[in-house]
N, C-alpha and C. Protein backbone atom coordinates (compact mmCIF):
# COMPACT_ATOMS: atom_id res chain seq x y z
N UNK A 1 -42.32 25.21 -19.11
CA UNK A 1 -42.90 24.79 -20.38
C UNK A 1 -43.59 25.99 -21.03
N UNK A 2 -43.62 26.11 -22.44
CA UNK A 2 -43.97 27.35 -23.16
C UNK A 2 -45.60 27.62 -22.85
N UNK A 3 -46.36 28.58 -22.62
CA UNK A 3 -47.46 28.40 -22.86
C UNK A 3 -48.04 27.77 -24.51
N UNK A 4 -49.52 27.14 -24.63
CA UNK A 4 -49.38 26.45 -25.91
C UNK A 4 -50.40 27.88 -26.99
N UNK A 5 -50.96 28.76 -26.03
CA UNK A 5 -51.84 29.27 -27.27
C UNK A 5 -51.23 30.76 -26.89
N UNK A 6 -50.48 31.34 -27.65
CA UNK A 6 -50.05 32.87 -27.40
C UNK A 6 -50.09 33.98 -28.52
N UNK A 7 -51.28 33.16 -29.49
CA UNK A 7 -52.21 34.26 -29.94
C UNK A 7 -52.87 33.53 -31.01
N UNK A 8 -54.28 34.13 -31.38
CA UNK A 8 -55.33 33.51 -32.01
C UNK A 8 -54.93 32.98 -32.92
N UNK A 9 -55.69 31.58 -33.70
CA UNK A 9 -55.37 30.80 -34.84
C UNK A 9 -56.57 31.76 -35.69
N UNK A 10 -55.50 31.57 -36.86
CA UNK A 10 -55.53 32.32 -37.97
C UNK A 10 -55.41 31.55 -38.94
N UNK A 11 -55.77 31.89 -40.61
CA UNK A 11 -55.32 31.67 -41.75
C UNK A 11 -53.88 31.94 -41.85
N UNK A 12 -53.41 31.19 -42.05
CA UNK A 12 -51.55 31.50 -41.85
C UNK A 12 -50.68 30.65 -40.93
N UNK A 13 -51.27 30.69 -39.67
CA UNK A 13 -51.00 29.95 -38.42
C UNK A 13 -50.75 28.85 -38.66
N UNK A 14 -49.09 28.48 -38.19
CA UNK A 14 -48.83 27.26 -38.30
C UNK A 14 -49.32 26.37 -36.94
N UNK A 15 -49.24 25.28 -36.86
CA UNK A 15 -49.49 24.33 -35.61
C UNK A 15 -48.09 23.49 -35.72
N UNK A 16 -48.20 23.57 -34.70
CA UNK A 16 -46.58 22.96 -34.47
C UNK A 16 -47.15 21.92 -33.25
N UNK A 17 -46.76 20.48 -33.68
CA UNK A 17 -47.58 19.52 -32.85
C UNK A 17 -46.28 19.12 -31.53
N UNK A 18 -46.93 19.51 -30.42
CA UNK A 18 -46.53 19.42 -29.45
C UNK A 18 -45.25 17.94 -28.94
N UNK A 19 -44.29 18.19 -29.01
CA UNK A 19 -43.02 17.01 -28.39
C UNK A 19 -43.81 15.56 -27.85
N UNK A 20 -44.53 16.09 -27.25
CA UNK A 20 -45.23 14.42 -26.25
C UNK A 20 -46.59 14.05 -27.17
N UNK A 21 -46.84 14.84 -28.22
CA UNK A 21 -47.81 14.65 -28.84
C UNK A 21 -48.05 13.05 -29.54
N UNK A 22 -48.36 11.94 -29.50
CA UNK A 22 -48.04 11.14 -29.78
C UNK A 22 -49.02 10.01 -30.61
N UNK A 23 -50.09 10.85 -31.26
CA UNK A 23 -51.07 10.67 -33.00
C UNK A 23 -50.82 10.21 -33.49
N UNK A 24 -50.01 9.04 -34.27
CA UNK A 24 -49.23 9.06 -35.73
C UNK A 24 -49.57 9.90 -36.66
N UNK A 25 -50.81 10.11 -36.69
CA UNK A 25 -51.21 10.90 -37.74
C UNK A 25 -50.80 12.53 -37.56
N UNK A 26 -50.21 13.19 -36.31
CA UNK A 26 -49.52 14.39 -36.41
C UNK A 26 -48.37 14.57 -35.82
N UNK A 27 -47.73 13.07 -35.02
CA UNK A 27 -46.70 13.12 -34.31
C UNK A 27 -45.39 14.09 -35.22
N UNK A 28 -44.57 15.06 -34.56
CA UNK A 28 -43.86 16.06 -35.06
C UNK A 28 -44.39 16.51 -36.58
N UNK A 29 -45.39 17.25 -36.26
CA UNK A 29 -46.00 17.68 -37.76
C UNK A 29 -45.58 18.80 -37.63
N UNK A 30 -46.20 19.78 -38.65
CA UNK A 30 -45.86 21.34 -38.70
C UNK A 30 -47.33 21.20 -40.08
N UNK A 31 -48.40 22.12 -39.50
CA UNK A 31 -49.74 22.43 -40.10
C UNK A 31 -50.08 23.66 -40.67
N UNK A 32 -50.25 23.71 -41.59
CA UNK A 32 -50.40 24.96 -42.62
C UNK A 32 -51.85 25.64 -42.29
N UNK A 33 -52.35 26.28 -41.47
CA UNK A 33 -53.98 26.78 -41.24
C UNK A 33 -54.10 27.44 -42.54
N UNK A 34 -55.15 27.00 -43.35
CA UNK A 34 -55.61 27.76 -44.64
C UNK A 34 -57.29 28.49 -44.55
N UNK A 35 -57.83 27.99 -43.60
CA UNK A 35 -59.22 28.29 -43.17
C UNK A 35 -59.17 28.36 -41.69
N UNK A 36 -60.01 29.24 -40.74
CA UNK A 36 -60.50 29.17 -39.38
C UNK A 36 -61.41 30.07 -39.56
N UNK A 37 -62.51 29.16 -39.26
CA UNK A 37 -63.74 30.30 -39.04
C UNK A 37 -64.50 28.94 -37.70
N UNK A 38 -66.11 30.02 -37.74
CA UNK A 38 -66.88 29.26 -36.87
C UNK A 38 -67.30 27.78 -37.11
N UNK A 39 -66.78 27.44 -38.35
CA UNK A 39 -67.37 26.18 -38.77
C UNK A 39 -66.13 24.86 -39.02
N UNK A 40 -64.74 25.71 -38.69
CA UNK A 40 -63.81 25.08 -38.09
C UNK A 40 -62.78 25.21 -38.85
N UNK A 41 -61.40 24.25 -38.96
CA UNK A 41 -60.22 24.50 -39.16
C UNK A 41 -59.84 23.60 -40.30
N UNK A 42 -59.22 23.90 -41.52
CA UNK A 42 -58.62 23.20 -42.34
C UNK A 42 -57.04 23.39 -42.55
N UNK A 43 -56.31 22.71 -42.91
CA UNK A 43 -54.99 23.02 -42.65
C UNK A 43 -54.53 21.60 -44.07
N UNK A 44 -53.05 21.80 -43.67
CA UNK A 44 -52.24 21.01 -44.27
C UNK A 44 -50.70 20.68 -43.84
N UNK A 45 -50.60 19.03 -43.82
CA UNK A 45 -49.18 19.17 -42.83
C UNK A 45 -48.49 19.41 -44.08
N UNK A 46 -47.36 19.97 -43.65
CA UNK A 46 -46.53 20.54 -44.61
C UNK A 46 -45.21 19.79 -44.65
N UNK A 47 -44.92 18.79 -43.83
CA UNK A 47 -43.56 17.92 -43.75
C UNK A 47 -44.09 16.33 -43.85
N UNK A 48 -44.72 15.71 -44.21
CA UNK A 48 -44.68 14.86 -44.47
C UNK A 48 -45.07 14.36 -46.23
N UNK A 49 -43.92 14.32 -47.18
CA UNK A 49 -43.47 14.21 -48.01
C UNK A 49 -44.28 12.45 -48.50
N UNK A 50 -45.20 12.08 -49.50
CA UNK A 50 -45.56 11.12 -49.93
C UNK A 50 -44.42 9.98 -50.80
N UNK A 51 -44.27 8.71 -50.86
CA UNK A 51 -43.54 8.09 -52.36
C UNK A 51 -44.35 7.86 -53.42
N UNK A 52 -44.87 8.86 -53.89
CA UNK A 52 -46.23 9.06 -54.78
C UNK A 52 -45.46 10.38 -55.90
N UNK A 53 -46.36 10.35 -57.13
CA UNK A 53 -46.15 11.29 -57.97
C UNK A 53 -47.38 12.01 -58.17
N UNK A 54 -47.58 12.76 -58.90
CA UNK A 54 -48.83 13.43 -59.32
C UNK A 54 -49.39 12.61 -59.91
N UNK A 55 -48.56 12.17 -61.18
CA UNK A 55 -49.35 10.92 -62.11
C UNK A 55 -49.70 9.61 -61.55
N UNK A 56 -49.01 9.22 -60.28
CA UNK A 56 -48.98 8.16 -59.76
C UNK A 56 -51.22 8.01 -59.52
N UNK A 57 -51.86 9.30 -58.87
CA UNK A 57 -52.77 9.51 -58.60
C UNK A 57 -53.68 10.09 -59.55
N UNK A 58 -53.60 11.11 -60.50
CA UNK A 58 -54.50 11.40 -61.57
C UNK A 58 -53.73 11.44 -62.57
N UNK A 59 -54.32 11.20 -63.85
CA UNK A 59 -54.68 10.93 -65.03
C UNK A 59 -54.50 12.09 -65.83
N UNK A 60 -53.60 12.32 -66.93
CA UNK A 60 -53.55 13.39 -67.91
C UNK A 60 -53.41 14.81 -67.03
N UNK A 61 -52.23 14.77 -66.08
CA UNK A 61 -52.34 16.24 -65.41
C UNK A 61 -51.04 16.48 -66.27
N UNK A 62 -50.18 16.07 -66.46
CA UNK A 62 -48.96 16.44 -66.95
C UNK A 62 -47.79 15.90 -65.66
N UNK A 63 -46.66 15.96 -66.32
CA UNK A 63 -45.55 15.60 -65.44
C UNK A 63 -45.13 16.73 -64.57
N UNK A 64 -44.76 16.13 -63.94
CA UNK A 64 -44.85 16.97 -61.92
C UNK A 64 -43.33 16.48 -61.14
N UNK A 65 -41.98 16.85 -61.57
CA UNK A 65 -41.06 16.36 -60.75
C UNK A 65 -40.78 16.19 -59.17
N UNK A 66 -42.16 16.19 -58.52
CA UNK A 66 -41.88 16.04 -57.30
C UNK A 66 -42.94 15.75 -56.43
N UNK A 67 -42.57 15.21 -55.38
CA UNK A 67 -43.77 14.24 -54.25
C UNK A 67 -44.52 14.91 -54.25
N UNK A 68 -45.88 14.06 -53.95
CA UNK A 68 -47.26 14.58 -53.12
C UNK A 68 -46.95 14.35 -52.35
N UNK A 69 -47.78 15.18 -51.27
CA UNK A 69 -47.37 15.57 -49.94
C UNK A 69 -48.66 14.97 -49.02
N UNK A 70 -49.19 14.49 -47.84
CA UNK A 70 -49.71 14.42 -46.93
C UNK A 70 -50.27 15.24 -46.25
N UNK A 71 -51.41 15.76 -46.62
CA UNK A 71 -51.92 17.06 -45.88
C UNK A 71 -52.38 16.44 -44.71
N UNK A 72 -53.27 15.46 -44.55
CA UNK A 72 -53.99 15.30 -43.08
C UNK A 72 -54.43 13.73 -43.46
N UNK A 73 -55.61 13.37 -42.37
CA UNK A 73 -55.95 12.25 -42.41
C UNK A 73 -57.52 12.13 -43.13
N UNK A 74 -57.46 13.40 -43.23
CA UNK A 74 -59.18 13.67 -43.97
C UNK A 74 -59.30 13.71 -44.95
N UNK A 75 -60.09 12.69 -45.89
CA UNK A 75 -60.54 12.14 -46.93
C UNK A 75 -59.34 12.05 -48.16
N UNK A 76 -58.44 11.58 -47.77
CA UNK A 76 -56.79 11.19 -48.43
C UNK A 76 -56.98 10.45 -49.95
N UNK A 77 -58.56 11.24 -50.17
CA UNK A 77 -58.72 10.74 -52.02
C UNK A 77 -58.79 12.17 -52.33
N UNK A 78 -58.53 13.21 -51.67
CA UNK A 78 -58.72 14.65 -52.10
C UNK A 78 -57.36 15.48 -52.77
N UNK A 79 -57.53 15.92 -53.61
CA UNK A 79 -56.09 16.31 -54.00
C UNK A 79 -56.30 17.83 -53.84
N UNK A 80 -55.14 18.91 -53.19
CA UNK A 80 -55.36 19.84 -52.42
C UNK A 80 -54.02 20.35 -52.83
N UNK A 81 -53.89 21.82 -53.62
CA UNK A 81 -52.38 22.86 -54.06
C UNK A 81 -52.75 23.64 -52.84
N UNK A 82 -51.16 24.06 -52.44
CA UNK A 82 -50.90 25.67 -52.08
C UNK A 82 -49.72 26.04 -53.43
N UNK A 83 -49.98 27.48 -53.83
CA UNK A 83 -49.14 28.11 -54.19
C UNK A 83 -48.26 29.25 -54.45
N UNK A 84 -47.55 29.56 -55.31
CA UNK A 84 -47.05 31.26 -55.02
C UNK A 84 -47.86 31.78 -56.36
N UNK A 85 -48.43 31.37 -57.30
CA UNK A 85 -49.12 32.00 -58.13
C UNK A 85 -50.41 32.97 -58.11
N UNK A 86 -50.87 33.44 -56.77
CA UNK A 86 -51.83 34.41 -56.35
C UNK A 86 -53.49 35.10 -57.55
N UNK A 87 -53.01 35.66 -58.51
CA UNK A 87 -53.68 36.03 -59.52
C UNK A 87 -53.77 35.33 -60.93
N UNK A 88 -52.64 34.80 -60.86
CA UNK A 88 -52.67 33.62 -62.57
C UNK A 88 -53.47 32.37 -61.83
N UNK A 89 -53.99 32.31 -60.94
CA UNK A 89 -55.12 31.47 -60.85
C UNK A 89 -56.60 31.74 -59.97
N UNK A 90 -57.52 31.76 -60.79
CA UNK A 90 -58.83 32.41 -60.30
C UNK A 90 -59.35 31.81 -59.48
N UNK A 91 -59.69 32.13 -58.43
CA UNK A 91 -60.58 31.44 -57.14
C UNK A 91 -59.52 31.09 -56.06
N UNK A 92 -58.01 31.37 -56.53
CA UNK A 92 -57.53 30.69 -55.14
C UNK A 92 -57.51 31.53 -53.99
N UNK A 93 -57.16 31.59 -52.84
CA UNK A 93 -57.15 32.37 -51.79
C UNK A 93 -55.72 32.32 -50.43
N UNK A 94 -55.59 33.78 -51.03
CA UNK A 94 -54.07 33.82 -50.32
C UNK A 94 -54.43 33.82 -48.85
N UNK A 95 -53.51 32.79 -48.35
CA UNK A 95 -53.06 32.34 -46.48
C UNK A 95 -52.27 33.74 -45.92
N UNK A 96 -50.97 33.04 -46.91
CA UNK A 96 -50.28 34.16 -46.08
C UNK A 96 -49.52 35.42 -47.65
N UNK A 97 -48.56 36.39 -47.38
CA UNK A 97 -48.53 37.27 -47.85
C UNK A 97 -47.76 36.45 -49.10
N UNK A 98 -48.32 36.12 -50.49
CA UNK A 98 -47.73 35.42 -51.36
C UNK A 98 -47.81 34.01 -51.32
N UNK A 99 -48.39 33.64 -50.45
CA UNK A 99 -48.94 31.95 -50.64
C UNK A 99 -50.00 31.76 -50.84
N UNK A 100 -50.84 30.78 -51.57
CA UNK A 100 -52.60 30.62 -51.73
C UNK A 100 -52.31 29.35 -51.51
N UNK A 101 -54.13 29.24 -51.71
CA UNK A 101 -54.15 27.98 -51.20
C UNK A 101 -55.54 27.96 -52.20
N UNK A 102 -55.41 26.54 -53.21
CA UNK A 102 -56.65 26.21 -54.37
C UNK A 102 -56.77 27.19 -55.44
N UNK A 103 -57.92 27.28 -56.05
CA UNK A 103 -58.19 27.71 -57.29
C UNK A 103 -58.63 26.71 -58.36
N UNK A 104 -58.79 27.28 -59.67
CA UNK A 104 -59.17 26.34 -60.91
C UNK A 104 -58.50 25.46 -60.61
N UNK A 105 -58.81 24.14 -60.81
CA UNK A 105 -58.50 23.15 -61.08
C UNK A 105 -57.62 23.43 -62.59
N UNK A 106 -58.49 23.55 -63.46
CA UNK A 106 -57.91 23.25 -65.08
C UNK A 106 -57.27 24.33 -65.54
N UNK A 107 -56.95 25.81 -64.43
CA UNK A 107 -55.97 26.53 -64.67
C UNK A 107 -54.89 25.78 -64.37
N UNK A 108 -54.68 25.62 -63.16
CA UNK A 108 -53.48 24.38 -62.15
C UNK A 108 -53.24 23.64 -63.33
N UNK A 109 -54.11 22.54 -63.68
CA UNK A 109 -53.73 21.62 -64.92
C UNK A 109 -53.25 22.05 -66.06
N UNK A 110 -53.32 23.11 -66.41
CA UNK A 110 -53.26 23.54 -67.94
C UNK A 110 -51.16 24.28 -67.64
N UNK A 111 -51.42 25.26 -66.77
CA UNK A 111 -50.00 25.47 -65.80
C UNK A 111 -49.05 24.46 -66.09
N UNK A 112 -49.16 23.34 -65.38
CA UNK A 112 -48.23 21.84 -64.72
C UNK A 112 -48.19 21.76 -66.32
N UNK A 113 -49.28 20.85 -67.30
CA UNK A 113 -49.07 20.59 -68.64
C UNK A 113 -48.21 21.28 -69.72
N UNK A 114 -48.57 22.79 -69.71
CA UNK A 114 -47.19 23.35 -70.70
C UNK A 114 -45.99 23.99 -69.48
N UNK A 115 -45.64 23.23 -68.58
CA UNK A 115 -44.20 23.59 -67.80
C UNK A 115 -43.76 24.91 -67.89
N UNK A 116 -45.03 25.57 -67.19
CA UNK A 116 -44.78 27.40 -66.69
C UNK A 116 -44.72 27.48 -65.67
N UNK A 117 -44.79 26.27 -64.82
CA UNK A 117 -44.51 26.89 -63.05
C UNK A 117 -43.61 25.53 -62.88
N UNK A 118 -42.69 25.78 -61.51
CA UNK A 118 -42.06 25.27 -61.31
C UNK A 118 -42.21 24.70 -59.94
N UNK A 119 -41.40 23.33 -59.50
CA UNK A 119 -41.72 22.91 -58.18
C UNK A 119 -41.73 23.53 -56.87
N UNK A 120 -41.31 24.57 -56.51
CA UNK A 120 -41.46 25.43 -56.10
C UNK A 120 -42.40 26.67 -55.75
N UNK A 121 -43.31 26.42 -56.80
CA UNK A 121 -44.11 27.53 -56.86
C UNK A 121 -45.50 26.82 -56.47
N UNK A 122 -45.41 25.41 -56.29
CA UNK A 122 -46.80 24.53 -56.50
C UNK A 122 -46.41 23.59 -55.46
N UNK A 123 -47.32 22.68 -54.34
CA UNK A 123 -47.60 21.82 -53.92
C UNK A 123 -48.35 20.73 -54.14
N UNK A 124 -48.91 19.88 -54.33
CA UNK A 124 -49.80 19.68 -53.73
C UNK A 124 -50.12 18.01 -52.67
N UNK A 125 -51.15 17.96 -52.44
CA UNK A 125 -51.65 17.17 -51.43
C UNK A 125 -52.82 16.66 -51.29
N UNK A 126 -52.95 15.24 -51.03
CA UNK A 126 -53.37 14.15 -50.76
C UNK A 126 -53.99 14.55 -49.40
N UNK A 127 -55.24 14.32 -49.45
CA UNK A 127 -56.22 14.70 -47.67
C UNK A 127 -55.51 16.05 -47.26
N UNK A 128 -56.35 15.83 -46.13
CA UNK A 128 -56.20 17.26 -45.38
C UNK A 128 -56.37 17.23 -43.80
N UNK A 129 -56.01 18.59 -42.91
CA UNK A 129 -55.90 18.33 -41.84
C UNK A 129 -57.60 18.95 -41.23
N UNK A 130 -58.51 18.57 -40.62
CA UNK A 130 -59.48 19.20 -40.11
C UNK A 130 -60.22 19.35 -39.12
N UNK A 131 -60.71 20.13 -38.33
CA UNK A 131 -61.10 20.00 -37.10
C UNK A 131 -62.27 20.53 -36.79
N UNK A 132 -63.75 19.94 -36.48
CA UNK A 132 -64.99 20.78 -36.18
C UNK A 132 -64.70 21.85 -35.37
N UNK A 133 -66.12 22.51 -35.38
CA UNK A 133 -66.05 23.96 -34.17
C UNK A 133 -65.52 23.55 -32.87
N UNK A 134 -65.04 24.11 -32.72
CA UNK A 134 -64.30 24.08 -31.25
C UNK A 134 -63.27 22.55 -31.07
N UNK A 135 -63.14 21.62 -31.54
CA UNK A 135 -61.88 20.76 -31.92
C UNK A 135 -60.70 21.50 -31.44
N UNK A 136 -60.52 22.32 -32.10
CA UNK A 136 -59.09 22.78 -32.13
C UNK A 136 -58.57 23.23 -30.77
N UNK A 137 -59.65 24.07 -30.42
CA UNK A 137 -59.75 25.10 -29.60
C UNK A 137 -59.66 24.06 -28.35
N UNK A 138 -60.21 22.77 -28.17
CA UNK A 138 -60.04 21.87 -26.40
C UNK A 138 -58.68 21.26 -27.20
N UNK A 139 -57.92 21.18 -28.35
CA UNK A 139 -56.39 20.90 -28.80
C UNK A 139 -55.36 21.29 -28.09
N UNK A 140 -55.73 22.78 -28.14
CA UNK A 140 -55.11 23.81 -27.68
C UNK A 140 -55.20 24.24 -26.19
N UNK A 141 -56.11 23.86 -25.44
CA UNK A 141 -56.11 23.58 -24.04
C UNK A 141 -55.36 22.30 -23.47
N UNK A 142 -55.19 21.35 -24.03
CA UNK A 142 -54.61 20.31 -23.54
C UNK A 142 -53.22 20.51 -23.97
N UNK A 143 -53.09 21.29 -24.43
CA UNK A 143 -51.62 21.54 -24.82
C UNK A 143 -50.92 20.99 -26.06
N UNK A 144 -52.33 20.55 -26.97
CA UNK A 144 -51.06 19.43 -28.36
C UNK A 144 -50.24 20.09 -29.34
N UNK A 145 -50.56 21.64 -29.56
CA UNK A 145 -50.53 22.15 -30.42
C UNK A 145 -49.34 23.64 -29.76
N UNK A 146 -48.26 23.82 -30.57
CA UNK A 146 -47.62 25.26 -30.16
C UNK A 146 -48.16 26.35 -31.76
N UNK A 147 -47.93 27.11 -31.64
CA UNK A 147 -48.34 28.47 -32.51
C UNK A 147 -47.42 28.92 -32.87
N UNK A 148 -47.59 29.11 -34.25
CA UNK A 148 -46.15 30.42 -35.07
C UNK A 148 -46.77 30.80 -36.32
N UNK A 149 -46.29 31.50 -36.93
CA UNK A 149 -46.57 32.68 -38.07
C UNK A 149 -45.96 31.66 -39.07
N UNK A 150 -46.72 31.58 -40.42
CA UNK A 150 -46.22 30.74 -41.43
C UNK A 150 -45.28 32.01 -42.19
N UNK A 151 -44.50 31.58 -43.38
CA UNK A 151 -43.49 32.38 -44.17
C UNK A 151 -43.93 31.42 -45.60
N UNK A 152 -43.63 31.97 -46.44
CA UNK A 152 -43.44 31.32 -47.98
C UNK A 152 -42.09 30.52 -47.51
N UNK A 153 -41.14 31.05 -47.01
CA UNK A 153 -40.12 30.18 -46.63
C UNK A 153 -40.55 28.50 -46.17
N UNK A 154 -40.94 28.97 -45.19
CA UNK A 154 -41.36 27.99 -44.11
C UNK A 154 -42.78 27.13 -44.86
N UNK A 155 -43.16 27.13 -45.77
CA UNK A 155 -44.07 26.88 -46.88
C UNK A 155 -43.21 26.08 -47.71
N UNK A 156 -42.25 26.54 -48.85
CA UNK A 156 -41.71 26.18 -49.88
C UNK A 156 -40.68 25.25 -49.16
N UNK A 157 -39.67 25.93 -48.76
CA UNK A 157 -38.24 25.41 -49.06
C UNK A 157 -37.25 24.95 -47.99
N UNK A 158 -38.59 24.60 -46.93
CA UNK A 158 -37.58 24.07 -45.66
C UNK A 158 -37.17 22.61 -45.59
N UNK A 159 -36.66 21.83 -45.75
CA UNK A 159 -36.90 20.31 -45.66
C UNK A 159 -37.62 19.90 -45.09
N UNK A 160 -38.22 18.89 -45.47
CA UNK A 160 -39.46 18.38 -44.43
C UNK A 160 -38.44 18.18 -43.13
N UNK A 161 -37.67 17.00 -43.33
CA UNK A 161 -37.35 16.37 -41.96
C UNK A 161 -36.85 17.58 -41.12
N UNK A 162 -36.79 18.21 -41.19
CA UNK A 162 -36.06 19.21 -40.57
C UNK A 162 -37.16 20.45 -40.18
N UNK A 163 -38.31 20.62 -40.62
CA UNK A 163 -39.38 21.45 -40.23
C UNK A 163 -39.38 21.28 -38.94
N UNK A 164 -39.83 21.08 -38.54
CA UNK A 164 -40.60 20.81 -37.25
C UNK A 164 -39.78 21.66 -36.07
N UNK A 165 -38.56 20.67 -36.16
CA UNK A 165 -37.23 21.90 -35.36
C UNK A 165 -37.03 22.88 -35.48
N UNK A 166 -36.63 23.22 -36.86
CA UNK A 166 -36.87 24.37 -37.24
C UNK A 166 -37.43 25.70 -36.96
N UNK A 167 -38.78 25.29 -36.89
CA UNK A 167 -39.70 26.25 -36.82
C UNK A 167 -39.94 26.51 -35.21
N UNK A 168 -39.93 25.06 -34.73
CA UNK A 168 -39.64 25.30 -33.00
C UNK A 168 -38.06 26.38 -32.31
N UNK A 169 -36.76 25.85 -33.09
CA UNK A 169 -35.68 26.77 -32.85
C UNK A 169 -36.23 28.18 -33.26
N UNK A 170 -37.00 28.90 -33.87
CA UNK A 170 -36.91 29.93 -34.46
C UNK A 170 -37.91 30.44 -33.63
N UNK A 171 -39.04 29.97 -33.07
CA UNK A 171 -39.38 30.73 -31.91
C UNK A 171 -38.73 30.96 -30.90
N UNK A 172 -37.34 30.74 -30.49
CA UNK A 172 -36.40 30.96 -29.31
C UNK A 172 -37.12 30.28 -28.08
N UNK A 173 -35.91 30.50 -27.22
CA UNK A 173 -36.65 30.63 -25.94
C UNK A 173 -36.67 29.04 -25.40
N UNK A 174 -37.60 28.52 -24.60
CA UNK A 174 -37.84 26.86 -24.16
C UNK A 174 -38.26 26.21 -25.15
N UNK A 175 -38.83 26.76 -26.34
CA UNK A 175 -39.21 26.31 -27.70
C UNK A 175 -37.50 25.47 -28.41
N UNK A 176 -36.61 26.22 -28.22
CA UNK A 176 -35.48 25.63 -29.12
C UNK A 176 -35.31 24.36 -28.32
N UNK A 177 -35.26 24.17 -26.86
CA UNK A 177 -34.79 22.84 -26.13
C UNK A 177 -35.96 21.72 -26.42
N UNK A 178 -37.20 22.06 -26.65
CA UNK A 178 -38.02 21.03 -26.74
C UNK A 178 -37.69 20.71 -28.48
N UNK A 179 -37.23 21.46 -29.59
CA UNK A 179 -36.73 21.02 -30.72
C UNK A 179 -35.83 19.82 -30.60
N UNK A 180 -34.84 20.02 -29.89
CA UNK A 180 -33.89 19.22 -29.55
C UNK A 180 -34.46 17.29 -28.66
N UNK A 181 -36.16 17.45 -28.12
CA UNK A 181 -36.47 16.50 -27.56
C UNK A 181 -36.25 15.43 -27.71
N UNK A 182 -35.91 14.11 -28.07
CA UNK A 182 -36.09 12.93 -28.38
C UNK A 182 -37.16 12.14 -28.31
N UNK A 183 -37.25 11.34 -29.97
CA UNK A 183 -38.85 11.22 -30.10
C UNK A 183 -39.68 10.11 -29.66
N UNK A 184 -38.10 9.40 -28.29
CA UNK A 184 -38.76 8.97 -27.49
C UNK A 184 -37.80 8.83 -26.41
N UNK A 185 -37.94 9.55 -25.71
CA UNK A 185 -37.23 9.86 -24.62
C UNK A 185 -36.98 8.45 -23.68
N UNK A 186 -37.56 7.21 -23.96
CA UNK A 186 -37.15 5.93 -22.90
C UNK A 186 -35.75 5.26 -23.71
N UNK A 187 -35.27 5.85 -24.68
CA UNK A 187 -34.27 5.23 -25.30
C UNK A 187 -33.03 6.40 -25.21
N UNK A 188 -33.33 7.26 -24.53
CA UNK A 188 -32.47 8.45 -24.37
C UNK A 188 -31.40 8.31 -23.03
């Protein structure tokens, strides 16, 4: 079996929720780390796709051709972007090399309203994923959690249903056979 922590969580750091992991709330997730410090971990699952619209949830943002997404189970009245727009929006803060995460609100809004960015370039999400000091860290001893390097790829344009494997095949190794697991092995 892979070891589960084979190098520090980071801003960037995906979480890849462990095969036997069995939460509903992260069973085969794939977690976007956007914060880790001493005061703990914020993230966002990145494959679980909402039947929700933007407008479905706020009011006068403009039309948005595509799902809200499910960041976590924490406070799921919060609405939460990552994007590729880095500097055309003030305050956000880049994760990884070309992805951010927040900023203005009424830059974001003003953006979406005259149709200058595209679905692609914007997320966003409903709650979030979070974990007090040290949470993560007895996660990661019990083994729930595997580790990998996020990509704008692996951000934007992977299919959800298909993340999770994905990102497990692409670490090689005993990582690709547990991709392959069944997500419940008594019917196997």
């Amino acid at each position: 079996m892979p070891k589960a922590k084979e190098f520090e969580i980071t801003k960037g750091t995906l979480l890849i929720a462990n095969a036997m992991l069995q939460d509903p709330n992260f069973k085969r997730t794939v977690v976007l780390v956007c914060e880790h410090n001493e005061n703990g971990t914020f993230g966002l699952i990145l494959n679980r796709p909402l039947d929700l619209r933007l407008e479905d949830v706020i009011e006068d943002f403009g039309e948005w051709d595509a799902p809200l997404w499910l960041g976590g189970p924490v406070q799921t009245n919060t609405l939460h972007v990552i994007h590729r727009l880095g500097d055309r929006i003030e305050g956000s803060q880049e994760v990884i090399d070309g992805v951010f995460w927040g900023g203005d609100y009424e830059e974001i809004r003003e953006l979406v309203r005259l149709k200058t960015v595209s679905t692609a370039e914007l997320k966003f999400f409903l709650g979030y994923s979070g974990w007090g000091p040290g949470q993560l860290d007895d996660e990661m001893r019990s083994g729930s959690w595997y580790l990998s390097k996020a990509t704008a790829q692996t951000v934007f344009t992977e299919p959800p249903e298909k993340l999770w494997g994905r990102v497990l095949r692409a670490k090689g190794g005993d990582y690709a056979y547990i991709a392959n697991f069944p997500e419940d092995p008594r019917l196997n």
